[in-house]
N, C-alpha and C. Protein backbone atom coordinates (compact mmCIF):
# COMPACT_ATOMS: atom_id res chain seq x y z
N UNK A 1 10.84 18.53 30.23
CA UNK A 1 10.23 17.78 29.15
C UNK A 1 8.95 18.48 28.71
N UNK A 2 8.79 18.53 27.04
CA UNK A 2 7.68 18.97 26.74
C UNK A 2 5.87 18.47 27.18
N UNK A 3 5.66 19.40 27.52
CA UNK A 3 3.52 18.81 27.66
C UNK A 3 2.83 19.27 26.37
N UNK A 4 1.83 18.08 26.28
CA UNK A 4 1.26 18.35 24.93
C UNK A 4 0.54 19.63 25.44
N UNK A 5 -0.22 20.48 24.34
CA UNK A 5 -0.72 21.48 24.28
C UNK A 5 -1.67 21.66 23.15
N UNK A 6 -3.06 22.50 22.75
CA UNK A 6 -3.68 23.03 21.88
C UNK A 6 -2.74 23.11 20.95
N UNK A 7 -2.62 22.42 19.80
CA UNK A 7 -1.69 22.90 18.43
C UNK A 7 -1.10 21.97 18.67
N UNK A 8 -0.89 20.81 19.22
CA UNK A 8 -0.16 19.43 18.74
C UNK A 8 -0.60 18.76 18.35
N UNK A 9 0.09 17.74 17.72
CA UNK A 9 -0.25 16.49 17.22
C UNK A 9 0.87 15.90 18.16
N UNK A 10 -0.65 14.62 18.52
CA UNK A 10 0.34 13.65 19.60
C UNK A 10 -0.15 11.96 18.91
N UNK A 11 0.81 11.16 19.54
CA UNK A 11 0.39 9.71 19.32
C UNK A 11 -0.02 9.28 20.78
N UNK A 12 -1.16 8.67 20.76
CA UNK A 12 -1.24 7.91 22.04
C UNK A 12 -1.99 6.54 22.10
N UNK A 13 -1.60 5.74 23.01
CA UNK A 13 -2.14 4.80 22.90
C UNK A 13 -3.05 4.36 24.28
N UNK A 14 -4.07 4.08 23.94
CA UNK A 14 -5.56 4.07 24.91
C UNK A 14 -6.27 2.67 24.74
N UNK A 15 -6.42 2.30 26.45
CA UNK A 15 -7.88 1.09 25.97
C UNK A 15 -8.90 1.94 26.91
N UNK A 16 -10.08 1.68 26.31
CA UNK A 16 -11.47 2.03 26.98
C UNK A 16 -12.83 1.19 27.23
N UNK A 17 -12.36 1.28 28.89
CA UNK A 17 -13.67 0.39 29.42
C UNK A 17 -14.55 0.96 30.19
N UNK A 18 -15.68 0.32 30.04
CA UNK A 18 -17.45 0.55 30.30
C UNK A 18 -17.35 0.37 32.01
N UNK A 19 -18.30 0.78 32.89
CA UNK A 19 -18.41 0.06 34.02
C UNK A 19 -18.15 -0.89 34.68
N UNK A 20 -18.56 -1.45 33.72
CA UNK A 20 -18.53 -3.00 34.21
C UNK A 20 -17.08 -3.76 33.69
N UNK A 21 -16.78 -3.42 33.36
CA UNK A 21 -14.96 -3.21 32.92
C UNK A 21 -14.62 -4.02 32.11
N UNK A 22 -16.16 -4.00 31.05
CA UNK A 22 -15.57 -4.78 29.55
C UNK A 22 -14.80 -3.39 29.03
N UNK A 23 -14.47 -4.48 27.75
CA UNK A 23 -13.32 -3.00 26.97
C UNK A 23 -13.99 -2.99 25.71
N UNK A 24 -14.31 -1.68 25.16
CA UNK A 24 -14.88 -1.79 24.14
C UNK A 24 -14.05 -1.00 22.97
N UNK A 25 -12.64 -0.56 23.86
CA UNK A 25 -11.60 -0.25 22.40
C UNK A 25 -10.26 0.32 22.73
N UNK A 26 -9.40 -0.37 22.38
CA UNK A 26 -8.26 -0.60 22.15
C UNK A 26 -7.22 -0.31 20.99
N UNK A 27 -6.20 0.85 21.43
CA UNK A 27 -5.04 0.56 20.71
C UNK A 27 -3.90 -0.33 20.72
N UNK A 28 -3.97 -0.70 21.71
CA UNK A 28 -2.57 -1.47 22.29
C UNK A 28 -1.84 -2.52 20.72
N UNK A 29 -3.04 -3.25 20.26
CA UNK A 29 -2.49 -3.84 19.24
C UNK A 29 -2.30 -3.37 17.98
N UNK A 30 -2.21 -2.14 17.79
CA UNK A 30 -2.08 -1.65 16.50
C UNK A 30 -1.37 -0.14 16.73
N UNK A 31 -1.68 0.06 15.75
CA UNK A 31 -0.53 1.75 15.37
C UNK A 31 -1.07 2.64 16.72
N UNK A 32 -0.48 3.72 17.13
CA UNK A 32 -0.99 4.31 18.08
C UNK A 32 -1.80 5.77 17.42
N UNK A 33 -2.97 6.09 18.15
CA UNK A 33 -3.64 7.10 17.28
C UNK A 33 -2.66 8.25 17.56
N UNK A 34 -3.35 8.66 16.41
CA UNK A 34 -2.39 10.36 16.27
C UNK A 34 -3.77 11.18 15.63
N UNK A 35 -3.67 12.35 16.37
CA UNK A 35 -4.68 13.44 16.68
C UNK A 35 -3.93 14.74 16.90
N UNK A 36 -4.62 16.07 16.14
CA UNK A 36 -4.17 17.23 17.16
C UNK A 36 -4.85 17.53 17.95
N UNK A 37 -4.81 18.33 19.50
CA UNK A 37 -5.47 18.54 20.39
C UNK A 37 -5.89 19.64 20.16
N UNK A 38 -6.79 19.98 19.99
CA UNK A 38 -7.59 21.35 19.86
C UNK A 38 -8.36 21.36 18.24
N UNK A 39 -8.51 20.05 18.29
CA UNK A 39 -8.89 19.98 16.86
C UNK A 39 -10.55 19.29 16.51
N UNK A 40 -10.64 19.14 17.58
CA UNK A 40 -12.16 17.98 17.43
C UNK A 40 -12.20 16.86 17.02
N UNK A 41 -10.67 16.08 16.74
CA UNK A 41 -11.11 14.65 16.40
C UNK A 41 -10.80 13.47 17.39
N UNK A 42 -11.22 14.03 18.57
CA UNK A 42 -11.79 12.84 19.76
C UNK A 42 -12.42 13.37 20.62
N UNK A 43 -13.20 12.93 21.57
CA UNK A 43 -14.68 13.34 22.23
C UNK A 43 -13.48 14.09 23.13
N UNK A 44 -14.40 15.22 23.51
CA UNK A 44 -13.55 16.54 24.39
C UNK A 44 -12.77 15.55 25.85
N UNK A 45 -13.58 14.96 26.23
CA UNK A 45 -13.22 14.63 27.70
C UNK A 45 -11.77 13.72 27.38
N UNK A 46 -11.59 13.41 26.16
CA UNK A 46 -10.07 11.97 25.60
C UNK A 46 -8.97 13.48 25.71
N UNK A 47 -9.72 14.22 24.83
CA UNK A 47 -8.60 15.38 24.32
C UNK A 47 -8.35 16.19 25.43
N UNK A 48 -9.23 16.34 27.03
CA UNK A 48 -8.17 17.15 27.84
C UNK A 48 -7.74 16.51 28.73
N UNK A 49 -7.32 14.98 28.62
CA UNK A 49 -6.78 14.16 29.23
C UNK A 49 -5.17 14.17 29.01
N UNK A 50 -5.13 14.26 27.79
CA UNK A 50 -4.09 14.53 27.10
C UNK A 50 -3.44 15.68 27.49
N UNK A 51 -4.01 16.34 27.36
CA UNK A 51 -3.32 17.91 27.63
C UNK A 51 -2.55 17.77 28.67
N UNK A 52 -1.83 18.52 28.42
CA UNK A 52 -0.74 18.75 29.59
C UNK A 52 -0.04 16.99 30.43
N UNK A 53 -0.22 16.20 29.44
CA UNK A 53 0.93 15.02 29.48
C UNK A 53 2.15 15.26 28.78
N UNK A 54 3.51 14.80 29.34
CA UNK A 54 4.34 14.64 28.53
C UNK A 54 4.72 12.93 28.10
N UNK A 55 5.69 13.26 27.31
CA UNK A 55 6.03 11.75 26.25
C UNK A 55 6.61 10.81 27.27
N UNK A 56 5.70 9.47 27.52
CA UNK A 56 5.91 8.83 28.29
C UNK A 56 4.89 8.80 29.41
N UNK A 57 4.26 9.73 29.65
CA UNK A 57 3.23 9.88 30.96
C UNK A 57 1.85 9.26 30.54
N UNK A 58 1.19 8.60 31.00
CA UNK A 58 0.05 7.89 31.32
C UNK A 58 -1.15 8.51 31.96
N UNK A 59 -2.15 8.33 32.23
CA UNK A 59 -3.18 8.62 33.02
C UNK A 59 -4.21 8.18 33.06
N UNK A 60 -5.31 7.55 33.88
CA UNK A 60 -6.67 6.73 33.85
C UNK A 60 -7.53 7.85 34.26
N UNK A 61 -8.52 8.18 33.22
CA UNK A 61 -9.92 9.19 33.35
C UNK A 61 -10.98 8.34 33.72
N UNK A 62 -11.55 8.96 34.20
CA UNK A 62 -13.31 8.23 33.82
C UNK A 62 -14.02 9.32 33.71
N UNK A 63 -14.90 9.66 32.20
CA UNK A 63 -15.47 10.38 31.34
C UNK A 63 -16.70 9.82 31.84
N UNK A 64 -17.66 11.36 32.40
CA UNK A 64 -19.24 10.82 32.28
C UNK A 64 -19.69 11.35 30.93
N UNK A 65 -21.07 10.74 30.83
CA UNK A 65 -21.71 10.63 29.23
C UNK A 65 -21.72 12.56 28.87
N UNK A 66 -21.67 13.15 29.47
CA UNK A 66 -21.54 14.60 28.86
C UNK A 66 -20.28 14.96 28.02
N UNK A 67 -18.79 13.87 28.97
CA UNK A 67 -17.44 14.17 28.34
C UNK A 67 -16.83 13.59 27.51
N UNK A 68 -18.17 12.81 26.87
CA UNK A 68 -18.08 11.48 25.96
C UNK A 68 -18.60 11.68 25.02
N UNK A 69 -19.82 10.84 24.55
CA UNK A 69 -20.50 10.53 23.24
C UNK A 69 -21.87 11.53 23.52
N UNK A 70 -22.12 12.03 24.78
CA UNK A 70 -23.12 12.48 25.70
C UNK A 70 -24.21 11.67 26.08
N UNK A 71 -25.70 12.20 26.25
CA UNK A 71 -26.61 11.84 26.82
C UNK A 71 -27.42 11.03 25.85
N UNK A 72 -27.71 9.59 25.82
CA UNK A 72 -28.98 9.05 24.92
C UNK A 72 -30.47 10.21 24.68
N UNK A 73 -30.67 10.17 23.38
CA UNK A 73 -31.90 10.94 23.27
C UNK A 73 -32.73 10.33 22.50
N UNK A 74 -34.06 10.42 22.90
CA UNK A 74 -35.27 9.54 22.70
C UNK A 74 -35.79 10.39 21.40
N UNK A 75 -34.98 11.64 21.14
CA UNK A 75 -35.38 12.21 19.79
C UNK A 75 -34.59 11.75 19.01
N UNK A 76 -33.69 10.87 19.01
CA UNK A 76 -33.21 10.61 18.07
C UNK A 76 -33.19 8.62 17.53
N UNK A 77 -34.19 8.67 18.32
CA UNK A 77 -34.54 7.04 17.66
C UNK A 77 -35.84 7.60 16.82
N UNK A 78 -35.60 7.13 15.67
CA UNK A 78 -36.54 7.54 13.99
C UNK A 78 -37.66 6.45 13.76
N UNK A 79 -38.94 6.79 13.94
CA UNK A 79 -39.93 5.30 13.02
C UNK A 79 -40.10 6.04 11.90
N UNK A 80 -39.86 5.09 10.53
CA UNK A 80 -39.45 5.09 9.26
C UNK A 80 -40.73 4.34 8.56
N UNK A 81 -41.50 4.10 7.58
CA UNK A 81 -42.40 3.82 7.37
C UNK A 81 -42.19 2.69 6.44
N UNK A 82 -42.47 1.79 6.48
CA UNK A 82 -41.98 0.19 5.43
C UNK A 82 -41.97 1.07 3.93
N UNK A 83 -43.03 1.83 3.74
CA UNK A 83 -43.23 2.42 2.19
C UNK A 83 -42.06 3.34 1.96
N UNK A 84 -41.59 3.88 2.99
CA UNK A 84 -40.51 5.18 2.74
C UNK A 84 -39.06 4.35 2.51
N UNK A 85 -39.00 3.27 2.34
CA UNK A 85 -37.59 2.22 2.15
C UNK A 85 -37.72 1.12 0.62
N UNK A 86 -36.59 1.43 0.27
CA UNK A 86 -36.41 0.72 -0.88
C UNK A 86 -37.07 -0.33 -0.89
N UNK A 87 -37.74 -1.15 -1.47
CA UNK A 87 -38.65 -1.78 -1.58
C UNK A 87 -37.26 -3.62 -1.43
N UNK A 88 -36.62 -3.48 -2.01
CA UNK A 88 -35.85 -4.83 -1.56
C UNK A 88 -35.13 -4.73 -0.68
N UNK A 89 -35.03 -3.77 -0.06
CA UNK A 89 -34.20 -4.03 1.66
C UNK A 89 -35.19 -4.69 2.67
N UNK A 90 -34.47 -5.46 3.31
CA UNK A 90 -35.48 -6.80 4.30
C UNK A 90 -34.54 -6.11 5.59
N UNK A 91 -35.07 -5.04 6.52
CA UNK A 91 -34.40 -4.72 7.68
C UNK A 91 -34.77 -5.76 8.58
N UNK A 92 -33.47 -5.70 9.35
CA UNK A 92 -33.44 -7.41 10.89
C UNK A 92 -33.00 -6.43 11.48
N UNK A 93 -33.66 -6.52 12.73
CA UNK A 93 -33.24 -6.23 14.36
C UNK A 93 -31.51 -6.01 14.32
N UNK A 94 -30.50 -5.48 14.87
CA UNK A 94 -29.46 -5.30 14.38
C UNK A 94 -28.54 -4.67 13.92
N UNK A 95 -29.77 -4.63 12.73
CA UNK A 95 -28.49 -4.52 11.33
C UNK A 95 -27.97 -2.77 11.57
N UNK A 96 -26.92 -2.55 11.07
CA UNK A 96 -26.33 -0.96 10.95
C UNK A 96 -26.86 -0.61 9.85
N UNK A 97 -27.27 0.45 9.61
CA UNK A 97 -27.48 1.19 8.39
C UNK A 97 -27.16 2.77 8.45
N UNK A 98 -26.84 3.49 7.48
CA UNK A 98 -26.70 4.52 7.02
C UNK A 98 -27.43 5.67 6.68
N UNK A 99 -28.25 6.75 7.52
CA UNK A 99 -28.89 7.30 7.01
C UNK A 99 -28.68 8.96 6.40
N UNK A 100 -28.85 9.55 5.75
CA UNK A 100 -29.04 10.85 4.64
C UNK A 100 -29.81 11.81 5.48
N UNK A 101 -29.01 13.22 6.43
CA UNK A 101 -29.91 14.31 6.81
C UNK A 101 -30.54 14.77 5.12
N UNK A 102 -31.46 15.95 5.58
CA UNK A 102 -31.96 16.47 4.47
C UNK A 102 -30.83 17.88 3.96
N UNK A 103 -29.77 17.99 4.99
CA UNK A 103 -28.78 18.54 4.83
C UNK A 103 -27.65 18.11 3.92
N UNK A 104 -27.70 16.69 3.72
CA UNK A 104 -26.86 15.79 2.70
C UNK A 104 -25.78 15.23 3.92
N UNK A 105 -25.80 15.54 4.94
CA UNK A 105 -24.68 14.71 5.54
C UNK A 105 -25.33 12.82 6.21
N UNK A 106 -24.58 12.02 5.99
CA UNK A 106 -25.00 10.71 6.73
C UNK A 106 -24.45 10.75 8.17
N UNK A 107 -25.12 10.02 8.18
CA UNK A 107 -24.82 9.07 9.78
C UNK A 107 -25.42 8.02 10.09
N UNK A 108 -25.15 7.25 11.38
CA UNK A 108 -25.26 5.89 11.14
C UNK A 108 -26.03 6.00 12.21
N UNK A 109 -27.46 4.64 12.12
CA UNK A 109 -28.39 4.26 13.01
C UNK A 109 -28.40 2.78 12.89
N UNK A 110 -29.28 2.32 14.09
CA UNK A 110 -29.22 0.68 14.47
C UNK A 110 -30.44 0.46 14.28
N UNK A 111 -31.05 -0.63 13.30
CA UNK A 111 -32.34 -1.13 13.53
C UNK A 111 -32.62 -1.70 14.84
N UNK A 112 -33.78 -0.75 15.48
CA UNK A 112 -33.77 -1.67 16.77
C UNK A 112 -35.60 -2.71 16.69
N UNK A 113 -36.26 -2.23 15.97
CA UNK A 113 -37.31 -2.68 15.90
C UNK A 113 -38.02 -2.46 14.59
N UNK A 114 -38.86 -4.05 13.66
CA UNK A 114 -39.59 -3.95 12.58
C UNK A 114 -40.20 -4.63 12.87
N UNK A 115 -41.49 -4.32 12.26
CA UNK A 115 -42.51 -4.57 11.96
C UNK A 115 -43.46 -4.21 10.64
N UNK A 116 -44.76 -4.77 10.39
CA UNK A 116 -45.34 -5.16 8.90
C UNK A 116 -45.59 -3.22 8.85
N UNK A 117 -45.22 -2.54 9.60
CA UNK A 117 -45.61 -0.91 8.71
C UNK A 117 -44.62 -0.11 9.11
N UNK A 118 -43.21 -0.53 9.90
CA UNK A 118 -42.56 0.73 10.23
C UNK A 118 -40.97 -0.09 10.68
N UNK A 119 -40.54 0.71 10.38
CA UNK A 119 -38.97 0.48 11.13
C UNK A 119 -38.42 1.22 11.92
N UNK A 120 -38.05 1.06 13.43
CA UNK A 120 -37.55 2.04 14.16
C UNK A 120 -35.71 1.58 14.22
N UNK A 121 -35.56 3.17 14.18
CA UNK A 121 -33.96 3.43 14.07
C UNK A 121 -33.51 4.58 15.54
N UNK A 122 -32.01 3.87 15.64
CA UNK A 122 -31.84 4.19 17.06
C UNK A 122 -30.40 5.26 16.08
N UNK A 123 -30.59 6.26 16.19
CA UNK A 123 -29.52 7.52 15.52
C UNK A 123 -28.54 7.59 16.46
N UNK A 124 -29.10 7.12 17.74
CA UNK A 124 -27.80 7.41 19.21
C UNK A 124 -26.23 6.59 18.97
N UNK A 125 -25.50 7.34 19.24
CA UNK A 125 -24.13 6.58 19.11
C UNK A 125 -24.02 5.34 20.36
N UNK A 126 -23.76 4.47 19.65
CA UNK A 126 -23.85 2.71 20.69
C UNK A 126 -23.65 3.36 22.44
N UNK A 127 -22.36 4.23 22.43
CA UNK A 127 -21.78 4.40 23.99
C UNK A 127 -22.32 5.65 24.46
N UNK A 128 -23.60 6.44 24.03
CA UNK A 128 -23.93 7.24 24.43
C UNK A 128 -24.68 7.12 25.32
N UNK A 129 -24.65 7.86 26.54
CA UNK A 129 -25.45 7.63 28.10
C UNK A 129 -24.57 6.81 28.80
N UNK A 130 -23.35 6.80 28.83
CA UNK A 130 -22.38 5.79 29.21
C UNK A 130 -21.27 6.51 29.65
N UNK A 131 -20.61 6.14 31.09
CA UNK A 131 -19.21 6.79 31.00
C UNK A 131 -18.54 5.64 30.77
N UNK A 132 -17.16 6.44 30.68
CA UNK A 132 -16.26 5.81 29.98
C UNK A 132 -14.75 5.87 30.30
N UNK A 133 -14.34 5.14 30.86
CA UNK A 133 -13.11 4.72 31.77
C UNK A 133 -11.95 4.67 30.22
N UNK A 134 -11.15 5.34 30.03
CA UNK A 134 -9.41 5.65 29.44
C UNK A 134 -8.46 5.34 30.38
N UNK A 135 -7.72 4.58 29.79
CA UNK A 135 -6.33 4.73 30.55
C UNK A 135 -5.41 5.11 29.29
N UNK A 136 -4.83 5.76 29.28
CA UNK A 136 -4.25 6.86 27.87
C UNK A 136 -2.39 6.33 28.19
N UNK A 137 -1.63 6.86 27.24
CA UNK A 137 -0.46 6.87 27.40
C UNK A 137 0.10 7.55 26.56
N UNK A 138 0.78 9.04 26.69
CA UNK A 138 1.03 9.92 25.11
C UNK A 138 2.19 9.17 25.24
N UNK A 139 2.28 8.53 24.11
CA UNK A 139 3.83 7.77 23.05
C UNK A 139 4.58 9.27 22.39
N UNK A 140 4.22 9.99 22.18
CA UNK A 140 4.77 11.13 21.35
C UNK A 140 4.31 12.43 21.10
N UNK A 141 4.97 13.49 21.31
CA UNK A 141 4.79 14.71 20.59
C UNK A 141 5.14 14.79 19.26
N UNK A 142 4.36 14.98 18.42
CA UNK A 142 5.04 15.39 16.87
C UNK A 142 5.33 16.83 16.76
C-alpha cells in the first residue's frame, strides 16, 4: 500500500488537543482537510506526521511549541497609541482585529489591554507557546 510522501496531496482527518485535553480543533464533523505535503500549508510538526502514513493509518503526535505555532514572543505584543487609530473604533479587551505590516501584508492581533492613551495588541498566534496533541487519520492519497 501506498505512503504519503513530499508531492502529495492527502485528505486527513484530525482533532487537536491542548494539555489539559480540551480540543481546540476538529475535523471529524466536516469535510476532511486536504493539503500537499511539502507544501507549507500546515505547521511542519502536522505535515511530518503524515508522512509516511498510508490510506487508512492513524497516528497520535504531541507537537512541542517549536513543531507548532512556536514560541510566544513578547516582541510581538504592539502598544498602539489611541491617536494612531481611527478615531470611531471603541477597542474592548478581546476583540480580534486586523493589522497592515508596512510591507502590505495583514495579520491578525488580540486586544489584550486599553486604556485613555494606548492599546496593546497581542500579534502571537492564540496556540503559540503551547504543545499540541493530533491524533490524525490519512482518509486518502490523491
Amino acid at each position: 500500500m501506498a505512503e504519503a510522501r513530499q508531492g502529495d496531496t492527502v485528505l486527513v482527518h484530525y482533532t487537536g488537543t491542548l494539555d489539559d485535553g480540551s480540543e481546540f480543533d476538529s475535523s471529524r464533523d466536516q469535510e476532511p482537510l486536504k493539503f500537499k505535503l511539502g507544501s507549507g500549508q500546515v505547521i511542519p510538526g502536522f505535515e511530518a506526521a503524515v508522512e509516511g502514513l498510508a490510506a487508512g493509518a492513524d497516528v497520535k503526535v504531541r507537537l512541542e511549541a517549536a513543531e507548532a505555532y512556536g514560541d510566544r514572543s513578547d516582541e510581538l505584543v504592539l502598544t498602539v497609541g489611541r491617536t494612531d487609530l481611527p478615531s470611531s473604533f471603541e477597542p474592548e479587551i478581546g476583540d480580534e482585529i486586523e493589522m497592515r505590516h508596512s510591507s502590505g501584508h495583514t495579520f491578525p492581533g488580540m486586544i489584550v489591554d486599553v486604556d485613555d492613551s494606548a492599546v496593546r495588541i497581542d500579534a502571537n498566534h492564540p496556540l503559540a507557546g503551547q504543545a499540541l496533541t493530533f491524533t490524525i487519520e490519512l482518509v486518502e492519497i490523491l
